[in-house]
N, C-alpha and C. Protein backbone atom coordinates (compact mmCIF):
# COMPACT_ATOMS: atom_id res chain seq x y z
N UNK A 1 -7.23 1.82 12.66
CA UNK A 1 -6.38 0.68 12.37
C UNK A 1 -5.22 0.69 13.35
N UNK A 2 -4.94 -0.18 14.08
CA UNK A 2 -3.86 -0.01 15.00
C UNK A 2 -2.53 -0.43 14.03
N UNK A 3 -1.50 -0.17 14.68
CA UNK A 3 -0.41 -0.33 14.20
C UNK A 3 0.63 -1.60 14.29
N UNK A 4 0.67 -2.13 13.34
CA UNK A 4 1.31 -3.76 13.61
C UNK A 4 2.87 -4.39 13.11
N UNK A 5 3.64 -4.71 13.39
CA UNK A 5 4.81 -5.24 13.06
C UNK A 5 4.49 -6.54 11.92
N UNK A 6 5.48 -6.45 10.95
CA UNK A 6 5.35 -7.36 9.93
C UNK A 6 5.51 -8.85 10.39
N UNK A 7 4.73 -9.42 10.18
CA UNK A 7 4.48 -11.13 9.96
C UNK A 7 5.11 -11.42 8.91
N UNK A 8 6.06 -12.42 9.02
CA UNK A 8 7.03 -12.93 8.53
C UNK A 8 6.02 -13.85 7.51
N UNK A 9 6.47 -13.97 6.45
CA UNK A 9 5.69 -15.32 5.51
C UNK A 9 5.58 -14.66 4.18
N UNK A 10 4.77 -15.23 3.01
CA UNK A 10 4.22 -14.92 1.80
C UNK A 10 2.92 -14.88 1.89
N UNK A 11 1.91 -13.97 1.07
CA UNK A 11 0.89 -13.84 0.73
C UNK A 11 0.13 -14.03 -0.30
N UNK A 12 0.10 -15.82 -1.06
CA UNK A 12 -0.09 -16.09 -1.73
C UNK A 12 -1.53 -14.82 -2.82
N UNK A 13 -0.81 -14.81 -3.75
CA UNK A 13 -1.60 -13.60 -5.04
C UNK A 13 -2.84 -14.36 -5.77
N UNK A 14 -2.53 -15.14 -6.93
CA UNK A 14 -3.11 -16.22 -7.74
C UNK A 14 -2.38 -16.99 -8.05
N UNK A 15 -3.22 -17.99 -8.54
CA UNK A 15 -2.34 -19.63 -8.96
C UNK A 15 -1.28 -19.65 -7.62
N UNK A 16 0.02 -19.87 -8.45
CA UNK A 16 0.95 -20.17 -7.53
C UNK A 16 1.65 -19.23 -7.14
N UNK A 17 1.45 -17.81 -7.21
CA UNK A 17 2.42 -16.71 -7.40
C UNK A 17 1.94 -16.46 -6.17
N UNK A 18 3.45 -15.95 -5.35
CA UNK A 18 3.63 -15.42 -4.07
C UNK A 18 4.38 -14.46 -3.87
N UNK A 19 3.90 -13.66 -2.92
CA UNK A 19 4.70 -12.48 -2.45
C UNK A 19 5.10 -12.16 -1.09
N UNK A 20 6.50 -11.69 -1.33
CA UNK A 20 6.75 -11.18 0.63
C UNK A 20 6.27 -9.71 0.77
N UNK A 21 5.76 -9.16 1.61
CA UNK A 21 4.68 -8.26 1.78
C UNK A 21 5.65 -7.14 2.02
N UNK A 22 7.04 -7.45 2.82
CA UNK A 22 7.91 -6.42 2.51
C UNK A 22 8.48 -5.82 1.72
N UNK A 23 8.52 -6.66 0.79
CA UNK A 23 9.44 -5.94 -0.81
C UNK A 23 7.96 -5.65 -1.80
N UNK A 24 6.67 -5.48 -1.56
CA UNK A 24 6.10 -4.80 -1.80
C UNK A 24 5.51 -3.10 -1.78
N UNK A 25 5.64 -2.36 -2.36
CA UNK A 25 5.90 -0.60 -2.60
C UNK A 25 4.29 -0.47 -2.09
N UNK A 26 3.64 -0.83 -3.07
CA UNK A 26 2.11 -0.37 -3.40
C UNK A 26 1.72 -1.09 -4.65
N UNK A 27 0.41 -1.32 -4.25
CA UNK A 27 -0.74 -2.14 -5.37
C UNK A 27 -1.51 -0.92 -5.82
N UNK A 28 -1.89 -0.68 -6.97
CA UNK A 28 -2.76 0.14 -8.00
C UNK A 28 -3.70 -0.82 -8.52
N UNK A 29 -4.86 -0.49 -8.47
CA UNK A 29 -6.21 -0.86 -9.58
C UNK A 29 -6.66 -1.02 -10.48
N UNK A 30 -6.68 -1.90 -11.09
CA UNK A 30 -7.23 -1.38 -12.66
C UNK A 30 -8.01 -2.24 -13.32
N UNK A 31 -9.49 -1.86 -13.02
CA UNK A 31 -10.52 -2.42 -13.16
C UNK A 31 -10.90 -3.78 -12.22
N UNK A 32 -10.52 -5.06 -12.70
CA UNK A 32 -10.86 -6.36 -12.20
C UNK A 32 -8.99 -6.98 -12.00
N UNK A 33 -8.26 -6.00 -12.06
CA UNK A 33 -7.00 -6.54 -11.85
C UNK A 33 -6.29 -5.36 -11.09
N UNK A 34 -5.25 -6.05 -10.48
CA UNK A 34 -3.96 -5.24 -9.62
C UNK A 34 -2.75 -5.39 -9.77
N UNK A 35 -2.49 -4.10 -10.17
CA UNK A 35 -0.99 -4.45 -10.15
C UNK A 35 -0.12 -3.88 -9.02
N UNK A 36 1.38 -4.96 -8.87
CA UNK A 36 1.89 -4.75 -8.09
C UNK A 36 3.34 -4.29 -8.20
N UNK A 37 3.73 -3.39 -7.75
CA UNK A 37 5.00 -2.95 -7.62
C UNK A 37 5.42 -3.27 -6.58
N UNK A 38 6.96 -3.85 -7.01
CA UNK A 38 8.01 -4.59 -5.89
C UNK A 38 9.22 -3.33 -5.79
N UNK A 39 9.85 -3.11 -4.30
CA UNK A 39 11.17 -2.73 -4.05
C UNK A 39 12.40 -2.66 -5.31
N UNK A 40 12.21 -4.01 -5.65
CA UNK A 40 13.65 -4.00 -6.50
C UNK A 40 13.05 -3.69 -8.00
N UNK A 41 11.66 -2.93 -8.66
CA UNK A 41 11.45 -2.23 -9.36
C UNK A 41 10.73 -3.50 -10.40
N UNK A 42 10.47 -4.36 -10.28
CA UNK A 42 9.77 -5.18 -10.48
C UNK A 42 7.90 -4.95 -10.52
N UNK A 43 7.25 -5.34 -11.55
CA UNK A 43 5.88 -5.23 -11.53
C UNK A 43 5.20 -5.84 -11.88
N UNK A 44 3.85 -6.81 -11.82
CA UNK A 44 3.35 -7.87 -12.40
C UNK A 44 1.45 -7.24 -12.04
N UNK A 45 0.67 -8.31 -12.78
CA UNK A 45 -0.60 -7.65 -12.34
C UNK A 45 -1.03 -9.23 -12.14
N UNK A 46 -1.98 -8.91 -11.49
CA UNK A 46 -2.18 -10.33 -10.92
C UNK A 46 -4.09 -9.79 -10.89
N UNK A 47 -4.74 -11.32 -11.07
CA UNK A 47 -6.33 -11.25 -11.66
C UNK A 47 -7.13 -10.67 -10.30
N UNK A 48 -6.90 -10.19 -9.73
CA UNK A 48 -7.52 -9.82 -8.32
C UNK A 48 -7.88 -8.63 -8.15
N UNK A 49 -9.08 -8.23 -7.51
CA UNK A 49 -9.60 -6.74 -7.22
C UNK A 49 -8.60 -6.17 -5.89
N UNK A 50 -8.73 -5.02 -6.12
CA UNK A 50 -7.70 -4.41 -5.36
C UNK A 50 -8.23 -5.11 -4.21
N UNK A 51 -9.39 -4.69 -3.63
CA UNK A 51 -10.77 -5.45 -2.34
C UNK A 51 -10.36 -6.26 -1.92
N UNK A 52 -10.10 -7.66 -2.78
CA UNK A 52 -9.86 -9.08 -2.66
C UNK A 52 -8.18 -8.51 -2.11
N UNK A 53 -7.37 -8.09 -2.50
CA UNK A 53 -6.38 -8.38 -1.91
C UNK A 53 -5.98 -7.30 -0.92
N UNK A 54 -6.80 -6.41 -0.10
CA UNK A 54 -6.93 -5.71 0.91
C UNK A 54 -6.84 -6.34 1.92
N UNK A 55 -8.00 -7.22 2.25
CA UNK A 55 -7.76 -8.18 2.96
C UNK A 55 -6.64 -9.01 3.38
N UNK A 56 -6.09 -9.48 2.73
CA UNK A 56 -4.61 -10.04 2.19
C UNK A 56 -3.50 -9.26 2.86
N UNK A 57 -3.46 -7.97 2.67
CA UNK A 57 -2.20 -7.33 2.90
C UNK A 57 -2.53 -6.19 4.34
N UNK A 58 -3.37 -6.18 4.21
CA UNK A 58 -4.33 -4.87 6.10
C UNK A 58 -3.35 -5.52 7.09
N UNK A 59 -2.49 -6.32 7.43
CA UNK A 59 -2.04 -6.97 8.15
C UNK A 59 -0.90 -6.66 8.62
N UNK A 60 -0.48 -6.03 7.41
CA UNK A 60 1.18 -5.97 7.11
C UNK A 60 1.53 -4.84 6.92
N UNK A 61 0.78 -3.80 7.47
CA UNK A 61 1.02 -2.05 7.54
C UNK A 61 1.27 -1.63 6.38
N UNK A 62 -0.05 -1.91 5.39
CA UNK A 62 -0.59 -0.80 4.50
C UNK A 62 -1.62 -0.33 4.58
N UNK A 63 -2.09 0.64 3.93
CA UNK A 63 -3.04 1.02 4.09
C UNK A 63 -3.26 1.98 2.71
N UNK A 64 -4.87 2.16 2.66
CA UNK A 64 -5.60 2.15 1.60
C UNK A 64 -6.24 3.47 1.28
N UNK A 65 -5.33 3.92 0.73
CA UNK A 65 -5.09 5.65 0.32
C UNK A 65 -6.32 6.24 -0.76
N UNK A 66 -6.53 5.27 -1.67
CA UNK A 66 -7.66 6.09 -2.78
C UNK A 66 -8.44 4.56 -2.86
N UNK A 67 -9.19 4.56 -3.77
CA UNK A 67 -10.14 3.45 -4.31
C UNK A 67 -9.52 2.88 -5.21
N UNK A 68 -7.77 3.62 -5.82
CA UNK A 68 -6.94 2.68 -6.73
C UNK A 68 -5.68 2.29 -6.01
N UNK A 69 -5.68 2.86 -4.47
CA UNK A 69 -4.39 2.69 -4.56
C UNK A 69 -4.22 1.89 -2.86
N UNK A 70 -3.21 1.34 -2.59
CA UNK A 70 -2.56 0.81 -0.99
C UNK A 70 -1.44 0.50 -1.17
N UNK A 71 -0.72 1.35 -0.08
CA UNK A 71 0.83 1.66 -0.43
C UNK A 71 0.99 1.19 1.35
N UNK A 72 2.29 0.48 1.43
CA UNK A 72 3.13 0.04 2.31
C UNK A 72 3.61 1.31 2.88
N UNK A 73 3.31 0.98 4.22
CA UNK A 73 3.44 2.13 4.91
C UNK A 73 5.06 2.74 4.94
N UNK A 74 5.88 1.30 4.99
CA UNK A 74 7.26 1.28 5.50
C UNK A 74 8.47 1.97 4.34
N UNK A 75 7.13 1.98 2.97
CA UNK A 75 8.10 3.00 2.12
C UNK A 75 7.45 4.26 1.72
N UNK A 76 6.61 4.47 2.39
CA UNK A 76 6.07 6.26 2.30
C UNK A 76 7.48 7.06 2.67
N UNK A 77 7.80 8.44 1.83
CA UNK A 77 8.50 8.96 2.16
C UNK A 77 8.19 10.47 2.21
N UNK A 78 6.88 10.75 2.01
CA UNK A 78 6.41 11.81 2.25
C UNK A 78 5.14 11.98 1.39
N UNK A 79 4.67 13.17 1.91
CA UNK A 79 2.83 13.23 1.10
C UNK A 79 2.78 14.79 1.79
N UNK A 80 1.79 15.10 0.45
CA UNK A 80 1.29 17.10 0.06
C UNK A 80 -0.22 16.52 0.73
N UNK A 81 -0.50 17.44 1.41
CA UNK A 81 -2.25 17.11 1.94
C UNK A 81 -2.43 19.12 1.59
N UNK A 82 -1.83 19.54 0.50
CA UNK A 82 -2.25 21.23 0.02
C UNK A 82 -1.59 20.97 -1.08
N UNK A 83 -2.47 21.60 -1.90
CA UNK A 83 -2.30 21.68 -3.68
C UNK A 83 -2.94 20.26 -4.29
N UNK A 84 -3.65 19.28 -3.83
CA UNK A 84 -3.67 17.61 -4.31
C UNK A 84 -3.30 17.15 -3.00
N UNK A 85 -3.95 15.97 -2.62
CA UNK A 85 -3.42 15.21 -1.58
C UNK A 85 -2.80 14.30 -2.74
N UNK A 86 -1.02 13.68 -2.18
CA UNK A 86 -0.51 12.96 -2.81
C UNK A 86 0.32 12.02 -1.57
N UNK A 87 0.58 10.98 -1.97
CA UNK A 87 1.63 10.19 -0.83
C UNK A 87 2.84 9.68 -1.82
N UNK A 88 3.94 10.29 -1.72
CA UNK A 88 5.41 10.16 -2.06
C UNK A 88 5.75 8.46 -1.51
N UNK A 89 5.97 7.78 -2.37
CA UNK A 89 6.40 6.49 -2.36
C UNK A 89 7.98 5.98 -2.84
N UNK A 90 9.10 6.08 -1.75
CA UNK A 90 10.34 5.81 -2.37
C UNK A 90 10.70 7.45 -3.58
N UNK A 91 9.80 8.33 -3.47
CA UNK A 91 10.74 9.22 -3.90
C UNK A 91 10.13 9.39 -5.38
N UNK A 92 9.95 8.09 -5.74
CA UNK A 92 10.09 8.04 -6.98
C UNK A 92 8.61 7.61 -7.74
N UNK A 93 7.91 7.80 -6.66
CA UNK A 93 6.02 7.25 -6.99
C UNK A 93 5.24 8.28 -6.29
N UNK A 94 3.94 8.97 -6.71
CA UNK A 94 3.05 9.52 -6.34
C UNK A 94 1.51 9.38 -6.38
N UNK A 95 0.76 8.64 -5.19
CA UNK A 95 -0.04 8.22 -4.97
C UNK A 95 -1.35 9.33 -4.38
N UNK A 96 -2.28 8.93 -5.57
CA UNK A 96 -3.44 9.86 -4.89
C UNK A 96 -3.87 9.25 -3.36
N UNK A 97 -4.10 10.40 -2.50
CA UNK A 97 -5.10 10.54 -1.51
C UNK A 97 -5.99 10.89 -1.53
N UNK A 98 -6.83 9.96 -1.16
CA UNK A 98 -8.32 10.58 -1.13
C UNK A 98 -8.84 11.34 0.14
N UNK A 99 -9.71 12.62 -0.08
CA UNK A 99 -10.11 13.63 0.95
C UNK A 99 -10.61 12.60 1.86
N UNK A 100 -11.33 11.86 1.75
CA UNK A 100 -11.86 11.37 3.01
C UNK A 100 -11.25 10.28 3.50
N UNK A 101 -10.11 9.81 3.16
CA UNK A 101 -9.14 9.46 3.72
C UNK A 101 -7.96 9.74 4.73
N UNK A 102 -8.11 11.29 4.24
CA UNK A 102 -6.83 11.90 4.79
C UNK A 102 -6.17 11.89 5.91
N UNK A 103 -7.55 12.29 6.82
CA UNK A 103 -7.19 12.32 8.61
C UNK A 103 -6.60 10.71 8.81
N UNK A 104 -7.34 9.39 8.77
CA UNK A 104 -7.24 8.37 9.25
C UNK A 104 -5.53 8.24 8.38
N UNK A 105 -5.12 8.41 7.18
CA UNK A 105 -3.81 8.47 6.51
C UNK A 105 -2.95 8.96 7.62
N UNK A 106 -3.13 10.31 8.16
CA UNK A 106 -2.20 11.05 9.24
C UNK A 106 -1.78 10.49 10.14
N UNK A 107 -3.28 9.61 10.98
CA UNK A 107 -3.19 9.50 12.22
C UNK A 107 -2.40 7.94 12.16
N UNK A 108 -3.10 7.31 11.11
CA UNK A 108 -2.18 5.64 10.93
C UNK A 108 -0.82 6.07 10.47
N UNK A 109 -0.11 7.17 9.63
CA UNK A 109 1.14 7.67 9.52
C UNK A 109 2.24 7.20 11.09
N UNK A 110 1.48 8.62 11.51
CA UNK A 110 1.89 8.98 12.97
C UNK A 110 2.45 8.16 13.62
N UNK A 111 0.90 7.33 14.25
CA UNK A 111 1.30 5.63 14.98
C UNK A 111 2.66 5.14 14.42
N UNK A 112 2.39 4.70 12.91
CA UNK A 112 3.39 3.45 12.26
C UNK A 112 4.89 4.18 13.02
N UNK A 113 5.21 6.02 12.95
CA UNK A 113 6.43 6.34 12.55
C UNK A 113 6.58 6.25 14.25
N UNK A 114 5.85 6.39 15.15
CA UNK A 114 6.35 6.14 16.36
C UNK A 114 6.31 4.65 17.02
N UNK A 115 5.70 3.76 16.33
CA UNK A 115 6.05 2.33 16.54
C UNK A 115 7.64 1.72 15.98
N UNK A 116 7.85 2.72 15.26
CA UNK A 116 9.05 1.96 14.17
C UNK A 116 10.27 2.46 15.02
């Protein structure tokens, strides 16, 4: 995945509900719905497979850590890859990594922190 600077705009969710992709933390899974956690601690779930809105957000430097989870790169604040792979989100969130995720997690890390 190369590494990309945020595109300015909203990313329409369902119905009429929109989101700015920056004040988004990370989306979680759950089942046939996703929910989303916002910056200012805000959370809503919206009718969409995580899948369906992968697409949606791959754009905007996240990336897609477990089969429940895609966390915004720009608020990772650290991650254990010994004892559990986990990715530290704002401090205050802990996101599984999945093993066969891990390397491509590092290497898209890396990029983002030397693009920024």
């Amino acid at each position: 995945m190369d590494t990309k600077l945020y595109i300015t705009g909203t990313i329409k969710l369902a119905g009429k509900k929109k989101v700015n992709p920056a004040e988004v933390l990370f989306l979680k899974a759950d089942v046939n719905y996703t929910e989303i956690f916002l910056q200012d601690g805000e959370r809503f779930i919206v009718s969409k497979t995580l899948k369906e809105l992968e697409k949606r957000f791959i754009n905007y430097n996240f990336f897609r850590t477990h089969k429940s989870y895609m966390v915004n790169l720009k608020y990772v604040t650290g991650y254990q890859i010994h004892e559990g792979l986990l990715v530290k989100v704002q401090d205050a969130h802990h996101l599984s990594l999945s093993r066969r995720r891990k390397e491509v997690f590092l290497d898209t890390m890396s990029k983002y922190l030397r693009a920024s």
